[in-house]
C-alpha atoms as a PDB file:
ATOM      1  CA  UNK A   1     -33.929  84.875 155.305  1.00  0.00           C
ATOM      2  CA  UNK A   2     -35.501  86.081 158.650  1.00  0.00           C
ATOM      3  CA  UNK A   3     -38.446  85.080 160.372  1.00  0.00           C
ATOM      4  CA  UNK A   4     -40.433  88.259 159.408  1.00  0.00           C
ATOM      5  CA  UNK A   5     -39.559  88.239 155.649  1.00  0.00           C
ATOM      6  CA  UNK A   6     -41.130  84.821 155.669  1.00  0.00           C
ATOM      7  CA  UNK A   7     -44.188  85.735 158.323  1.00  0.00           C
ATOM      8  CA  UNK A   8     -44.637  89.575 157.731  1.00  0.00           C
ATOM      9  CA  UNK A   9     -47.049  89.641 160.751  1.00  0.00           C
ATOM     10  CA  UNK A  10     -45.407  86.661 163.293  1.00  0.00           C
ATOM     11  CA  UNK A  11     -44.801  87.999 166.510  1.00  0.00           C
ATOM     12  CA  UNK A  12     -42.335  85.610 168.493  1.00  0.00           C
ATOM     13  CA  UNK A  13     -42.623  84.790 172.166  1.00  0.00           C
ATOM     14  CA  UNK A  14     -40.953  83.246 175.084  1.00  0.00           C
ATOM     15  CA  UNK A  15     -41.790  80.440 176.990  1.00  0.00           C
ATOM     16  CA  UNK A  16     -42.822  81.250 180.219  1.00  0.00           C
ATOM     17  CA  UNK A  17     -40.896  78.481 181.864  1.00  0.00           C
ATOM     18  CA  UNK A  18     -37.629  78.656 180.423  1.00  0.00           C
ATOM     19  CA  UNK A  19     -37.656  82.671 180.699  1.00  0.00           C
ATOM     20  CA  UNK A  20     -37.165  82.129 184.397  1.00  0.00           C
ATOM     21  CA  UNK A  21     -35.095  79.150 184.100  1.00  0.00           C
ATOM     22  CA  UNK A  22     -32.751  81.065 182.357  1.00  0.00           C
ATOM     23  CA  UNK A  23     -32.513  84.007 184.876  1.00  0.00           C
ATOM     24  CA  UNK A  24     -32.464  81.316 187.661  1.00  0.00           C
ATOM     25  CA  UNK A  25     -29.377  80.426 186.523  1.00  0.00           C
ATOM     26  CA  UNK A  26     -27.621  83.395 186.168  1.00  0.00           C
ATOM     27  CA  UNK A  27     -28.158  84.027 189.508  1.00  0.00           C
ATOM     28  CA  UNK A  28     -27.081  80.839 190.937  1.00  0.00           C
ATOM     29  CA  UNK A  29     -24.164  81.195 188.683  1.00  0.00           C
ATOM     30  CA  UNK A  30     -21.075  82.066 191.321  1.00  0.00           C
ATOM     31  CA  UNK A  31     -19.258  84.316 188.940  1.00  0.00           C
ATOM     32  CA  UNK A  32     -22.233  86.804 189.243  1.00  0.00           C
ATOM     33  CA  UNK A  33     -21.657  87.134 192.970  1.00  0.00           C
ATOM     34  CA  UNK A  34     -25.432  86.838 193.915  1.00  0.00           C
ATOM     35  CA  UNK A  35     -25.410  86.387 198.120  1.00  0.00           C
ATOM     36  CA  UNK A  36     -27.298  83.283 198.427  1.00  0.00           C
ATOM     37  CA  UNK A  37     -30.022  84.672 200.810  1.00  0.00           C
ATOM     38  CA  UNK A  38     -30.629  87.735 197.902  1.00  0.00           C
ATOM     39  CA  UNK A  39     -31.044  84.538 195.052  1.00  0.00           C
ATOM     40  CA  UNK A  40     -34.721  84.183 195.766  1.00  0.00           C
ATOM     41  CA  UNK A  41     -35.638  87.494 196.720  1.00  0.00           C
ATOM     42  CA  UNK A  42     -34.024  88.389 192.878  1.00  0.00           C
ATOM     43  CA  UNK A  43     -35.877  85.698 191.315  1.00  0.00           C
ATOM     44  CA  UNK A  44     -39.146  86.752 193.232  1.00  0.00           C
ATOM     45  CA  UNK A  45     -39.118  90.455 192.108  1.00  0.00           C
ATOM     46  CA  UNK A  46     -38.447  89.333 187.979  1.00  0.00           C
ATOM     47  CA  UNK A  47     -41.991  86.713 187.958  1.00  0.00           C
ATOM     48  CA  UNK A  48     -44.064  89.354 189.725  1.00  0.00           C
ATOM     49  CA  UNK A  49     -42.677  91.239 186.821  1.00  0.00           C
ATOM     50  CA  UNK A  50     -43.525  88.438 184.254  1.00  0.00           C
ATOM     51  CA  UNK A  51     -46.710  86.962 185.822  1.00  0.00           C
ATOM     52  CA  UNK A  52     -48.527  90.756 185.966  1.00  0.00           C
ATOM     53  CA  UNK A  53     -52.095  90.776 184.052  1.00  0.00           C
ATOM     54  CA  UNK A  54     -51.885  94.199 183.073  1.00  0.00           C
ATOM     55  CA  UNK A  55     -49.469  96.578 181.319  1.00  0.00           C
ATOM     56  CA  UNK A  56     -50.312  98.853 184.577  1.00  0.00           C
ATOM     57  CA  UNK A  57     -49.091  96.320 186.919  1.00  0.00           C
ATOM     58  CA  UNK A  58     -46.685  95.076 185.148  1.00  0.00           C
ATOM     59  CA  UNK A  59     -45.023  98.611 184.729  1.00  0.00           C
ATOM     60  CA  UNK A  60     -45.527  98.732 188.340  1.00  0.00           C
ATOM     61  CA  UNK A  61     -43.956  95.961 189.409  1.00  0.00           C
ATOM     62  CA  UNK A  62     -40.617  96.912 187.135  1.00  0.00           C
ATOM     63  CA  UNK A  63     -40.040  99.661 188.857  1.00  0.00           C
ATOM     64  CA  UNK A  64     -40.709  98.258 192.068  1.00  0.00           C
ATOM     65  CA  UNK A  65     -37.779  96.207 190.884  1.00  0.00           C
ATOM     66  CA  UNK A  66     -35.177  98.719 189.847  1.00  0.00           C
ATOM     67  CA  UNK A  67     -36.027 100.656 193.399  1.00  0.00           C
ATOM     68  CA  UNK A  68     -35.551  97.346 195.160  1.00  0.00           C
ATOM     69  CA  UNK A  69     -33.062  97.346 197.516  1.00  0.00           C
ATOM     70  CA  UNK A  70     -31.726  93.759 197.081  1.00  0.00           C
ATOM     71  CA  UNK A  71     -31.484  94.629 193.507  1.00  0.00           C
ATOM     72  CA  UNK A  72     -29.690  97.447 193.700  1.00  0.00           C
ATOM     73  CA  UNK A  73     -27.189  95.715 195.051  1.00  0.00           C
ATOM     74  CA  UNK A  74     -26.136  94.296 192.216  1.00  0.00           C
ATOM     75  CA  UNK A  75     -25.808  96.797 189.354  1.00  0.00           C
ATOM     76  CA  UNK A  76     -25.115  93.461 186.243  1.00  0.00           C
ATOM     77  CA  UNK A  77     -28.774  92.467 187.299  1.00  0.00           C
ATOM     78  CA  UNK A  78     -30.744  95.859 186.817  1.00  0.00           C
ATOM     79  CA  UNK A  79     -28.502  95.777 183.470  1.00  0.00           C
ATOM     80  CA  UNK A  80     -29.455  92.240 183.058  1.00  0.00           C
ATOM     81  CA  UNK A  81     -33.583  93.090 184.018  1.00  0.00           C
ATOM     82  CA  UNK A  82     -33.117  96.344 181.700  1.00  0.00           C
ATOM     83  CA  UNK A  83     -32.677  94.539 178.975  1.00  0.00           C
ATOM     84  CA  UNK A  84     -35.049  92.185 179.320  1.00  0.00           C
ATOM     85  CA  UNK A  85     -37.703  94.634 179.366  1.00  0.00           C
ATOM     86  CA  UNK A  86     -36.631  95.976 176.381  1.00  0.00           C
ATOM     87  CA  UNK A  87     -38.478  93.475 174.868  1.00  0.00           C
ATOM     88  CA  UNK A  88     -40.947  93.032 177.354  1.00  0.00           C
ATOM     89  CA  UNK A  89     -43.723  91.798 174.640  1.00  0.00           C
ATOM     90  CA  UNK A  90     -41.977  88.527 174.165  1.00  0.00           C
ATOM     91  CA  UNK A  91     -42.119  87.316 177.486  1.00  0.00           C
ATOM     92  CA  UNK A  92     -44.890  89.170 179.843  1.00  0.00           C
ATOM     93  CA  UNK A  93     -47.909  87.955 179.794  1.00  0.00           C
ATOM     94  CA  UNK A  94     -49.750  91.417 179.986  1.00  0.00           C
ATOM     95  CA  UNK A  95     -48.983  91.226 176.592  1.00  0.00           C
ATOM     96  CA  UNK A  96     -49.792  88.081 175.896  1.00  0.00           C
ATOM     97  CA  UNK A  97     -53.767  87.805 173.860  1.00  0.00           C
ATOM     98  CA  UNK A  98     -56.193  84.807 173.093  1.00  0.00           C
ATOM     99  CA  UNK A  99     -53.702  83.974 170.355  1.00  0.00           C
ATOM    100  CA  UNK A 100     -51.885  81.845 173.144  1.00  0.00           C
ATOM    101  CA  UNK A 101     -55.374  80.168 173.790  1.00  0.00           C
ATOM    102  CA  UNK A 102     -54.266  79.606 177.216  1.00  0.00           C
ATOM    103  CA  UNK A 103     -50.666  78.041 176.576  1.00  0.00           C
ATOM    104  CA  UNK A 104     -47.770  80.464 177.601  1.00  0.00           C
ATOM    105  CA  UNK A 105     -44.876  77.596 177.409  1.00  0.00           C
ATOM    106  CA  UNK A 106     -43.504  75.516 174.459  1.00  0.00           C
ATOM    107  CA  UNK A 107     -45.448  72.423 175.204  1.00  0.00           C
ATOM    108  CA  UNK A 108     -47.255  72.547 172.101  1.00  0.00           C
ATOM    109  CA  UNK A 109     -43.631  72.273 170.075  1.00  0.00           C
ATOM    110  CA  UNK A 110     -42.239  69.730 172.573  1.00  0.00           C
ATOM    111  CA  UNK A 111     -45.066  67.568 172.174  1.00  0.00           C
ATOM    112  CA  UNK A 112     -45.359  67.467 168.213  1.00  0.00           C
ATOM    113  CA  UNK A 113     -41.008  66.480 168.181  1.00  0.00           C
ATOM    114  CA  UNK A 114     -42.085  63.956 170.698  1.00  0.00           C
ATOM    115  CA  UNK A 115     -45.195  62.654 168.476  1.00  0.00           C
ATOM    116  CA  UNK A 116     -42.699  62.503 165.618  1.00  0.00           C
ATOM    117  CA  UNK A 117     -40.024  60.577 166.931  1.00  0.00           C
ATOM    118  CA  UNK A 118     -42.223  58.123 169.213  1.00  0.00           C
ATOM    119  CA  UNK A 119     -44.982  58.092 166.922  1.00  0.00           C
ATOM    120  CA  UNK A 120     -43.925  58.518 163.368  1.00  0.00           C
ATOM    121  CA  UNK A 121     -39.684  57.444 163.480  1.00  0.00           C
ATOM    122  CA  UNK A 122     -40.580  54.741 166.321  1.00  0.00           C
ATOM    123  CA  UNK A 123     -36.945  56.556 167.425  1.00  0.00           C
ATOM    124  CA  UNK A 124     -35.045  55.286 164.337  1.00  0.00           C
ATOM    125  CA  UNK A 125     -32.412  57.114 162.456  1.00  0.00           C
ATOM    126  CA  UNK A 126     -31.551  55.204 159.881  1.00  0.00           C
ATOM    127  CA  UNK A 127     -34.061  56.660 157.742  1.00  0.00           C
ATOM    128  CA  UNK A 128     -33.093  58.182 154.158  1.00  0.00           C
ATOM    129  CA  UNK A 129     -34.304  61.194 152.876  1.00  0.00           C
ATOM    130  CA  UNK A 130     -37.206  59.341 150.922  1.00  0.00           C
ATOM    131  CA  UNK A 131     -38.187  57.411 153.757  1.00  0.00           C
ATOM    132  CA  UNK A 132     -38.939  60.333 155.693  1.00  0.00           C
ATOM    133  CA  UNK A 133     -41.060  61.900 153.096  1.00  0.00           C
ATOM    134  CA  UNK A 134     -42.948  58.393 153.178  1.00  0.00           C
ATOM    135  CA  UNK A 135     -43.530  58.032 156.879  1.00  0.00           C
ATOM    136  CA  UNK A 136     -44.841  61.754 157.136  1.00  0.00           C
ATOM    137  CA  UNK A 137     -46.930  61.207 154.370  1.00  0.00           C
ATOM    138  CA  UNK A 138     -47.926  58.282 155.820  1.00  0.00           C
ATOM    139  CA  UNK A 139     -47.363  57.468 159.199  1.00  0.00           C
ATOM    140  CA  UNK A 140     -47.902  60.342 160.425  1.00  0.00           C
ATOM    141  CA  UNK A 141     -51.245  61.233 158.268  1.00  0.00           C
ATOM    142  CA  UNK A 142     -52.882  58.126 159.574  1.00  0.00           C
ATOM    143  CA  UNK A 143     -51.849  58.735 163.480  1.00  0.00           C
ATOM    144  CA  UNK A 144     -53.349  62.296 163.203  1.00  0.00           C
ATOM    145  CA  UNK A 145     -56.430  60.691 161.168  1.00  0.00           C
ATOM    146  CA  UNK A 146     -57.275  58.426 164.035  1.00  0.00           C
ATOM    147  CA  UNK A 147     -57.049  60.835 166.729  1.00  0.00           C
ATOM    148  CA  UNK A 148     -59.616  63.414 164.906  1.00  0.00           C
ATOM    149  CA  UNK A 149     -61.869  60.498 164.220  1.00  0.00           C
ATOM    150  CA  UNK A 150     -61.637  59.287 167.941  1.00  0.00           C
ATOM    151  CA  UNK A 151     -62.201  62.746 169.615  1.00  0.00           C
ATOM    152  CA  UNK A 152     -65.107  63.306 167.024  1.00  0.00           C
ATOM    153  CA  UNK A 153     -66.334  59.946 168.203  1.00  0.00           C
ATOM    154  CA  UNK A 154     -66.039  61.042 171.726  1.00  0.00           C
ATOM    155  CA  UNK A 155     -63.847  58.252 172.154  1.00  0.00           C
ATOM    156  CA  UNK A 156     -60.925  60.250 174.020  1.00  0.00           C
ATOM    157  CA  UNK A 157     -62.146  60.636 177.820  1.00  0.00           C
ATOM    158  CA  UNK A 158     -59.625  63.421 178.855  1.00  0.00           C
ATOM    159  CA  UNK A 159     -61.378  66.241 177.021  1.00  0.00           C
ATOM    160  CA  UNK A 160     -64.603  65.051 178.316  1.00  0.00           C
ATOM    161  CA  UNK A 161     -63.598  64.882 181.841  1.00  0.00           C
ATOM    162  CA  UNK A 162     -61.873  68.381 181.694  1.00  0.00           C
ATOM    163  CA  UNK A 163     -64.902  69.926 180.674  1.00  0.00           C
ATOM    164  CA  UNK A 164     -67.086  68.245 183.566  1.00  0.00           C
ATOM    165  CA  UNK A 165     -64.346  69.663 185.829  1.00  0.00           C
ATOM    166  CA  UNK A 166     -65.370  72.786 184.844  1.00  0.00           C
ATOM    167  CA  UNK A 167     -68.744  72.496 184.765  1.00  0.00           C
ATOM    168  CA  UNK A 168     -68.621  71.627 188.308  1.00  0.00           C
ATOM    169  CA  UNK A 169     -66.585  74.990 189.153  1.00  0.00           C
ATOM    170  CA  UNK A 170     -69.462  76.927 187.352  1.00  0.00           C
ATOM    171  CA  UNK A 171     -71.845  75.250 189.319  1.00  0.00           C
ATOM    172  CA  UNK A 172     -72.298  78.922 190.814  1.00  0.00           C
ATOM    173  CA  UNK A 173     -73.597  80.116 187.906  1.00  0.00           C
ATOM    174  CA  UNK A 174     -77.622  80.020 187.589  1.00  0.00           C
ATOM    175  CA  UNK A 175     -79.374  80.811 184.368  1.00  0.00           C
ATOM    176  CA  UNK A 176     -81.049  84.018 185.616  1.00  0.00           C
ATOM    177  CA  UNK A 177     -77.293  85.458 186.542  1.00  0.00           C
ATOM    178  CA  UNK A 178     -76.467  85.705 183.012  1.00  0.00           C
ATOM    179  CA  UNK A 179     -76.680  88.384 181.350  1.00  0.00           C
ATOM    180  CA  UNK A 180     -76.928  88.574 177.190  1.00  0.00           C
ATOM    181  CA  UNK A 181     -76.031  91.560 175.429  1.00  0.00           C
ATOM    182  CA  UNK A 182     -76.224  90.310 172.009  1.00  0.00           C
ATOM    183  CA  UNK A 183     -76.447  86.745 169.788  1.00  0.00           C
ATOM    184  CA  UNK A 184     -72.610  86.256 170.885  1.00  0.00           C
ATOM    185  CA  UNK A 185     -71.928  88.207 173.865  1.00  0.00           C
ATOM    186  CA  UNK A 186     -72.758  87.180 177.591  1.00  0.00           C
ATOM    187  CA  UNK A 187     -72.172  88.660 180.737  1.00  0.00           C
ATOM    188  CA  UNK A 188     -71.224  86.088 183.522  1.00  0.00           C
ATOM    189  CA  UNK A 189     -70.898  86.977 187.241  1.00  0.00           C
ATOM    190  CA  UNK A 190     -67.707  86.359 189.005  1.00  0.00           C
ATOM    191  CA  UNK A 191     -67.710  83.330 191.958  1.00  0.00           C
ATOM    192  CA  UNK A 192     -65.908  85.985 194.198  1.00  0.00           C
ATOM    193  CA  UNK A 193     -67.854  88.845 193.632  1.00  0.00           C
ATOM    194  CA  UNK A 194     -71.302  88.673 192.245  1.00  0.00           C
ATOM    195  CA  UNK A 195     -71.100  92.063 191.086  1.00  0.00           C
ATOM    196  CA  UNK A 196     -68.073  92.003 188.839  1.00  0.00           C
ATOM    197  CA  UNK A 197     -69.360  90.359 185.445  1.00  0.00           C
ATOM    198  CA  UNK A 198     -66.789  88.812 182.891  1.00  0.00           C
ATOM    199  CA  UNK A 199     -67.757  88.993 179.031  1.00  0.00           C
ATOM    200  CA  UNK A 200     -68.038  86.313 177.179  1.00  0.00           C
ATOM    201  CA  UNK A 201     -67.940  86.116 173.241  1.00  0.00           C
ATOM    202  CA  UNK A 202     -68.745  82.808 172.412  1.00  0.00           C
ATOM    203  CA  UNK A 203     -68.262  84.070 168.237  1.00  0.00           C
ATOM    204  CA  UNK A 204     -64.430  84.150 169.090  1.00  0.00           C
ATOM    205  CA  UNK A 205     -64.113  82.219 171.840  1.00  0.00           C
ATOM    206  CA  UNK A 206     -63.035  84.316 174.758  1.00  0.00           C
ATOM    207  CA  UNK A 207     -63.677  85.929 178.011  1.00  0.00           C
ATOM    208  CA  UNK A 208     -62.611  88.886 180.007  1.00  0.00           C
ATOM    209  CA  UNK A 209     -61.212  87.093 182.815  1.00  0.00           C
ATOM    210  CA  UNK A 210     -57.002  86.396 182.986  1.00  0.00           C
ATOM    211  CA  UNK A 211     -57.978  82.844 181.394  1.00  0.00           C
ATOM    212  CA  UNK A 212     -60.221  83.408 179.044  1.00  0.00           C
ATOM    213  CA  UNK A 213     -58.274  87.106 177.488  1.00  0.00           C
ATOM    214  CA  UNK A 214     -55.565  84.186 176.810  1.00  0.00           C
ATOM    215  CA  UNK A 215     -57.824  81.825 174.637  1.00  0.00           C
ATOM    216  CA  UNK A 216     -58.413  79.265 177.187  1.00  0.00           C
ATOM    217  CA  UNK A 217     -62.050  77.713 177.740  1.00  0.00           C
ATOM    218  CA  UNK A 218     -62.577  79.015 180.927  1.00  0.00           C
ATOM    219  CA  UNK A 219     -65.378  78.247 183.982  1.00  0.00           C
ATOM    220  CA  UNK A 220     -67.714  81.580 182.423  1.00  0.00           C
ATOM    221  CA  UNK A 221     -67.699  80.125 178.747  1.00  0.00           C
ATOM    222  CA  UNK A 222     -68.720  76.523 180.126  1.00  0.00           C
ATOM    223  CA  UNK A 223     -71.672  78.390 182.151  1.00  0.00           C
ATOM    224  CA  UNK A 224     -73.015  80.227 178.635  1.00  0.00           C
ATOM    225  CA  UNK A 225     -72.320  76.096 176.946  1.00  0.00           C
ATOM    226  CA  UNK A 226     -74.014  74.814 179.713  1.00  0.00           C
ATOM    227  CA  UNK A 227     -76.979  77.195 179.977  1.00  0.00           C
ATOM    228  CA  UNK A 228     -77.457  79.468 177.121  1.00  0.00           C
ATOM    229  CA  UNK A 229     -76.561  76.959 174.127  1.00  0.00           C
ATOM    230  CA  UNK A 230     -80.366  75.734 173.676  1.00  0.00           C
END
């Protein structure tokens, strides 16, 4: 049974960090004949590639690839590149949404295996089949039940600290700068350029800017917090 037939509407995608940890590699790998001055150049061309913010740019970029003159050097690449943009949706991030919420590796599944082996197996593996079922039932219930109580207590710091962090970047931001459109949408000015203005929809938590169109809380949605929330 595949992935879809399960989750009609999943869409799958790539971690950002092994993507290119793959592909650096290949091209270190001797029996592809990369020259070693041409290995970073290579490797170089693909992230501009994967790091673009826009289909535009990204599509750019590509080609900029193929046309490359180190890459044409080495026709198993472009075939290698070729295909790799052939599902370009699983691993660009100018297709990437707030559905991320501002995480484009697989740190979220590394750290819940870690959680349950540290955490929940204390690294045993003698367990049976019913013991498992008991410690994540049990265990594990009551380790997640004592983290939500202590962030709603405001007893974790790091979440706290993060935000004054950014608070301190939007320090820019006065309360006459911002702009309101509607109940939920605010216009916030950029630090760079006071006259490009980044929306902010507080009803589903985003922003225009490259952070906040990923999901992450970004400097422009701790301004509106900060300023707006009375």
């Amino acid at each position: 049974m595949g992935q879809h037939s399960v989750w009609p509407e999943s869409r799958q995608t790539l971690c950002l960090f092994h993507v290119p940890q793959a592909n650096w590699r290949w091209i270190w790998d001797s029996k592809n004949k990369i020259a070693k001055d041409d290995r970073p150049v290579l490797m170089s061309e693909f992230r501009r590639v994967m790091l673009a913010t826009t289909v535009e740019e990204a599509e750019v970029e590509y080609e900029a690839l193929l046309s490359s003159s180190t890459s044409q050097k080495y026709e198993h690449w472009l075939t290698r590149v070729q295909a790799y943009w052939a599902r370009r949706e699983r691993w660009c991030v100018a297709w990437r949404s707030a559905v991320h919420r501002g995480h484009h590796t697989n740190n979220f599944s590394e750290v819940v295996v870690r959680l349950f082996k540290d955490i929940v197996l204390a690294r045993a593996k003698a367990y049976n089949a019913v013991a498992l079922v008991d410690f994540v039932c049990t265990t594990m219930e009551e380790y997640y039940r004592r983290r939500l109580v202590d962030f709603a207590h405001m007893r974790t710091p790091k979440p706290l600290l993060w935000l004054g962090r950014l608070l301190k970047k939007a320090s820019y931001v006065t309360v006459d700068s911002i702009r309101q459109s509607n109940e939920s949408v605010f216009q916030v000015p950029s630090e760079s350029d006071s006259s490009v203005m980044y929306t902010v929809n507080v009803s589903d938590g985003t922003c225009s800017c490259m952070d906040g169109a990923c999901g992450k809380f970004c400097k422009h949605q701790a301004a509106v917090m900060q300023h707006m929330s009375g």
